[in-house]
Protein backbone atom coordinates (compact mmCIF):
# COMPACT_ATOMS: atom_id res chain seq x y z
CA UNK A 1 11.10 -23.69 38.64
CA UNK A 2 9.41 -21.54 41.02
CA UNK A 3 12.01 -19.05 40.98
CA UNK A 4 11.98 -17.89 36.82
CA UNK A 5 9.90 -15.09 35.81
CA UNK A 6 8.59 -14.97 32.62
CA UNK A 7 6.95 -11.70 30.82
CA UNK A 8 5.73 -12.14 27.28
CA UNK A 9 5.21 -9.28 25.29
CA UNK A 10 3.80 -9.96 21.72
CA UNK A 11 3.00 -7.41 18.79
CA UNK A 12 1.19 -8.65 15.95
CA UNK A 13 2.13 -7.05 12.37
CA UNK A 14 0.27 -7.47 8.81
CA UNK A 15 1.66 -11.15 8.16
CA UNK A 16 4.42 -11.51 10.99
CA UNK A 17 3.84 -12.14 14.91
CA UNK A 18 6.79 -11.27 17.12
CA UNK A 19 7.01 -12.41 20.39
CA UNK A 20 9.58 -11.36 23.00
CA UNK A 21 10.10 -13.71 26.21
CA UNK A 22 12.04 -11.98 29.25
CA UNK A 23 13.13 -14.68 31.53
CA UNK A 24 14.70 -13.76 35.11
CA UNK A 25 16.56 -15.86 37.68
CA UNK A 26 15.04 -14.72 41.18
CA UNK A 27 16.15 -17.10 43.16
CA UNK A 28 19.46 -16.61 45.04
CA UNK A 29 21.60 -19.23 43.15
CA UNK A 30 22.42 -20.05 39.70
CA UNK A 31 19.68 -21.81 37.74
CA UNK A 32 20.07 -23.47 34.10
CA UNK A 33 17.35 -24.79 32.42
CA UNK A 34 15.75 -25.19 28.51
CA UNK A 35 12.99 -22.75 27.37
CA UNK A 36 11.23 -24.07 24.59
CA UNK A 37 8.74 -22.60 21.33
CA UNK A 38 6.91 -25.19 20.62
CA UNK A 39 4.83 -24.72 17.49
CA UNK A 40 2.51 -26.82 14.50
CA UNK A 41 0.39 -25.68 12.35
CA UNK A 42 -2.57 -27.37 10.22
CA UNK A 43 -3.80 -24.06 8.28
CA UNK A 44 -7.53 -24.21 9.02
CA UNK A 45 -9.39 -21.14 7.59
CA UNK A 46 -11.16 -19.69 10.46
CA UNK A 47 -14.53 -20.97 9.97
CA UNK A 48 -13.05 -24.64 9.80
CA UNK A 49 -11.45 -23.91 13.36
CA UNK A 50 -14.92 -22.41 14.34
CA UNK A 51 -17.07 -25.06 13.29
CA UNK A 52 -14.42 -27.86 14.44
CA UNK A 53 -15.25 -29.16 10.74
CA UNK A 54 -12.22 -29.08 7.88
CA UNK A 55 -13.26 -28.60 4.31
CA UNK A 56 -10.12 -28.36 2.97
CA UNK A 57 -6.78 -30.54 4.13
CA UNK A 58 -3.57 -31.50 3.59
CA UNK A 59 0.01 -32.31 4.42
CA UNK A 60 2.08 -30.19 6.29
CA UNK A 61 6.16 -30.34 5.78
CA UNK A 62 7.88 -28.95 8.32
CA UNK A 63 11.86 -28.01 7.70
CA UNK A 64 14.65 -27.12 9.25
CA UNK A 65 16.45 -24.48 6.92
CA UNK A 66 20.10 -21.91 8.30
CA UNK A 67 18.27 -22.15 11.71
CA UNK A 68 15.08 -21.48 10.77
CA UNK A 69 11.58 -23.59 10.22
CA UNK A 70 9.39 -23.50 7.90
CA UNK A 71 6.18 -24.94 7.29
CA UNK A 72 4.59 -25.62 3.62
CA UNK A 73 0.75 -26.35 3.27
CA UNK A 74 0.77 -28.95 0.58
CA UNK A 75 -2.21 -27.87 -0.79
CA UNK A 76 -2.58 -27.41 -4.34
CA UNK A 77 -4.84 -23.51 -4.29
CA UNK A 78 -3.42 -22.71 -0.89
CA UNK A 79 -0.02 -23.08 -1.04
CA UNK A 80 1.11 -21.32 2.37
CA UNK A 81 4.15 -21.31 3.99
CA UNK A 82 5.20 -20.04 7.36
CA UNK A 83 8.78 -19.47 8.65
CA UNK A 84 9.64 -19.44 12.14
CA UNK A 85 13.07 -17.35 13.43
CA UNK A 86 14.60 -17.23 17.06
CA UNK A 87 17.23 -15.64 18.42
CA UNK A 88 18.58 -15.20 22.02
CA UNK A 89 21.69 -16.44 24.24
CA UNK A 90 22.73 -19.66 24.78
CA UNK A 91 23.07 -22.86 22.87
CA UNK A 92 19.85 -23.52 20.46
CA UNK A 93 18.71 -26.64 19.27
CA UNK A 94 15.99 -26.29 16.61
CA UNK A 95 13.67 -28.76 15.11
CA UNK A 96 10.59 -29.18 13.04
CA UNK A 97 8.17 -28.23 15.97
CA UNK A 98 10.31 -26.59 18.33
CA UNK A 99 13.47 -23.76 19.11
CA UNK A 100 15.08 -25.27 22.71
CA UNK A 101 17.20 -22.92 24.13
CA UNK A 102 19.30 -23.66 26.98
CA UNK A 103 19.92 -20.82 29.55
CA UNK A 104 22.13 -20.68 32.58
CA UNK A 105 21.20 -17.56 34.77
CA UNK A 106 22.68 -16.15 37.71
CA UNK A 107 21.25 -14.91 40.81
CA UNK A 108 18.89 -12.07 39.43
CA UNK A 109 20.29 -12.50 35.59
CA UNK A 110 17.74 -12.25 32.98
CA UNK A 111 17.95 -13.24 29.33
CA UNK A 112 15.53 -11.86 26.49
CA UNK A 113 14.84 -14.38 23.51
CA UNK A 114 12.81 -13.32 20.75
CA UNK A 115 10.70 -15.18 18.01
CA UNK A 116 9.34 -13.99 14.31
CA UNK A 117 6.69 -16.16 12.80
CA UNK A 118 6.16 -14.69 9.29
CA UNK A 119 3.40 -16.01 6.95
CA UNK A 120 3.86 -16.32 3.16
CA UNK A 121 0.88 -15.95 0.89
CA UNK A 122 1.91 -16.50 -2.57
CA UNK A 123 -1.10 -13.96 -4.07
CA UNK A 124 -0.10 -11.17 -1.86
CA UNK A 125 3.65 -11.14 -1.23
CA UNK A 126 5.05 -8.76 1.01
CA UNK A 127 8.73 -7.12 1.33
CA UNK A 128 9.98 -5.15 4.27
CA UNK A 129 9.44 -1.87 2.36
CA UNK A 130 5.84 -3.28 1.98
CA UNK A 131 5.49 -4.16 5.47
CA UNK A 132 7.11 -0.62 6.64
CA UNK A 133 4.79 2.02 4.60
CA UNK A 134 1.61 0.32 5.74
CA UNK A 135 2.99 0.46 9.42
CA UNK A 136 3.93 3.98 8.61
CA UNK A 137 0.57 5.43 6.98
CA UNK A 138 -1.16 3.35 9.94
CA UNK A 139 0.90 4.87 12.60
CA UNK A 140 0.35 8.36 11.02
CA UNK A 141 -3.80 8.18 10.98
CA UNK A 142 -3.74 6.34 13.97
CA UNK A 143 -1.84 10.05 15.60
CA UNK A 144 -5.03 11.70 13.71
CA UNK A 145 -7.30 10.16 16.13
CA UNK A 146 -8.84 12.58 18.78
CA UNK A 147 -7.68 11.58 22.82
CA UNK A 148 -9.59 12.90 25.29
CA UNK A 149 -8.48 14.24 28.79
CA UNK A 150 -10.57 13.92 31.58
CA UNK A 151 -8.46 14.87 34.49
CA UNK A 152 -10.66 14.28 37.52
CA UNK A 153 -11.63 10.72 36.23
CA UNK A 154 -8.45 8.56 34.87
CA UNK A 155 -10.85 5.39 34.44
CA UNK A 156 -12.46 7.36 31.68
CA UNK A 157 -9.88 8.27 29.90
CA UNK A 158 -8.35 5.08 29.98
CA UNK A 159 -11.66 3.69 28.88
CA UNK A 160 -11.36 6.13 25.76
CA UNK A 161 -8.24 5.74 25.24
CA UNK A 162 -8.86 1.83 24.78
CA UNK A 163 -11.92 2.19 22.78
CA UNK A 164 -9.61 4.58 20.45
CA UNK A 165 -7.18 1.84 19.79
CA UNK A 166 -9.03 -1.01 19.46
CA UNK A 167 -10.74 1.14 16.70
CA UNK A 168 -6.83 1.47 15.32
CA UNK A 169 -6.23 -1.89 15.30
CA UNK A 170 -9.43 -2.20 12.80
CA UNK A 171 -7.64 -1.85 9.16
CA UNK A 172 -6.44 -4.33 6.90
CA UNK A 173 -3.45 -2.60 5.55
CA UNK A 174 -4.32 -4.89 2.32
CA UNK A 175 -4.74 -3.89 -0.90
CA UNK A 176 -3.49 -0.65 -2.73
CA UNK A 177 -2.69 2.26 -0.62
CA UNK A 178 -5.59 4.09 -0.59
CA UNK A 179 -7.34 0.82 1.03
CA UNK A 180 -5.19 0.22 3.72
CA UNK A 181 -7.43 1.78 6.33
CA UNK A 182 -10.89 -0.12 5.44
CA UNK A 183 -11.91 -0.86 8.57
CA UNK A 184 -12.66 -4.82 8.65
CA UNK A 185 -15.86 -6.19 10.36
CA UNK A 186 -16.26 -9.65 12.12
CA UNK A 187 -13.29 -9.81 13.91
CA UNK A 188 -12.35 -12.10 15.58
CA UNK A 189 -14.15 -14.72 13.07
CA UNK A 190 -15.03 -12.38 9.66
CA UNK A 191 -11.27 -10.03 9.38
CA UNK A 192 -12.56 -8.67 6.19
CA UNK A 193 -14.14 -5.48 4.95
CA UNK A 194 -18.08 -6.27 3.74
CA UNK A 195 -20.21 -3.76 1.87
CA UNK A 196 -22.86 -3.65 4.19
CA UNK A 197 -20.61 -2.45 7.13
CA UNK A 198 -19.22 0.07 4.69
């Protein structure tokens, strides 16, 4: 166990999170082994998992469905679903909370397996042509945005250069198009756009 590396890279999209596991054999023998996703979810709204206080629960189902799983908040007003999608080598064994995949690696052998958890609203669906022109019109003012160079100091620009993208990573990409780049306030705890910010 000592020998595996694992690097996790992550992006996180309007309503999708992808995650992206490299896993390398460093020892100087074969290795097999299971990696696992394990997953649940109990749809708290954010000040419920603040407060450590629900308002609002119900069941969750979890399915297996063509090698995917989805979860469905019974709820009668919030009827959310989330689906969960792997992929990667070897032989998979999915179930309600969890996507085993078993690996066997050779001496310095790596294997990449990937995972997609989308979530559903059912007030504000959202396609893949959806998804792609907010990315695009995000991607295209986020290129607006003034970098600064400071050549003698690299800490400073890399200081700037974080401050400028944490201000990109500000919009909600909700609503029509011409509101996809009000800023939202309160993050982590408030992701929404308020008047008195604006």
């Amino acid at each position: 166990h000592r020998s595996l590396d694992l690097r996790l890279r992550y992006r996180v999209e309007v309503d999708r999170l992808l995650a992206t596991l490299q896993v390398t054999n460093r020892a100087r023998k074969a290795s097999a082994f299971e990696v696992s996703w394990v997953f649940a979810a109990d749809y708290a709204d954010l000040l419920e998992a603040q407060e450590d206080r629900r308002q609002q629960e119900a069941q969750v189902a979890a399915t297996v469905e063509h090698g995917s799983v989805r979860l469905r908040y019974a709820h009668e007003r919030l009827p959310f679903e989330t689906r969960l999608t792997g992929s990667g080598p070897g032989r998979v064994t999915v179930s309600p909370d969890r996507w085993v995949t078993a690996l066997e690696l050779g001496a310095g052998e790596s294997a990449t397996l990937d995972l997609i958890v989308e979530g559903h609203d059912p007030d504000r669906p959202l396609d893949e042509a959806g998804r792609a022109s907010r990315h695009a019109h995000h991607d295209a003012w986020r290129r607006s945005l003034a970098r600064v160079l400071v050549p003698g100091n690299l800490d400073v620009e890399r200081l700037l250069d974080r401050s400028r993208d944490d201000l990109a990573s500000f919009p909600l990409l909700e609503g029509q198009p011409d509101e996809w780049l009000a800023l939202q306030a309160g993050v982590p705890l408030y992701p929404a756009f308020f008047g008195r910010d604006a």
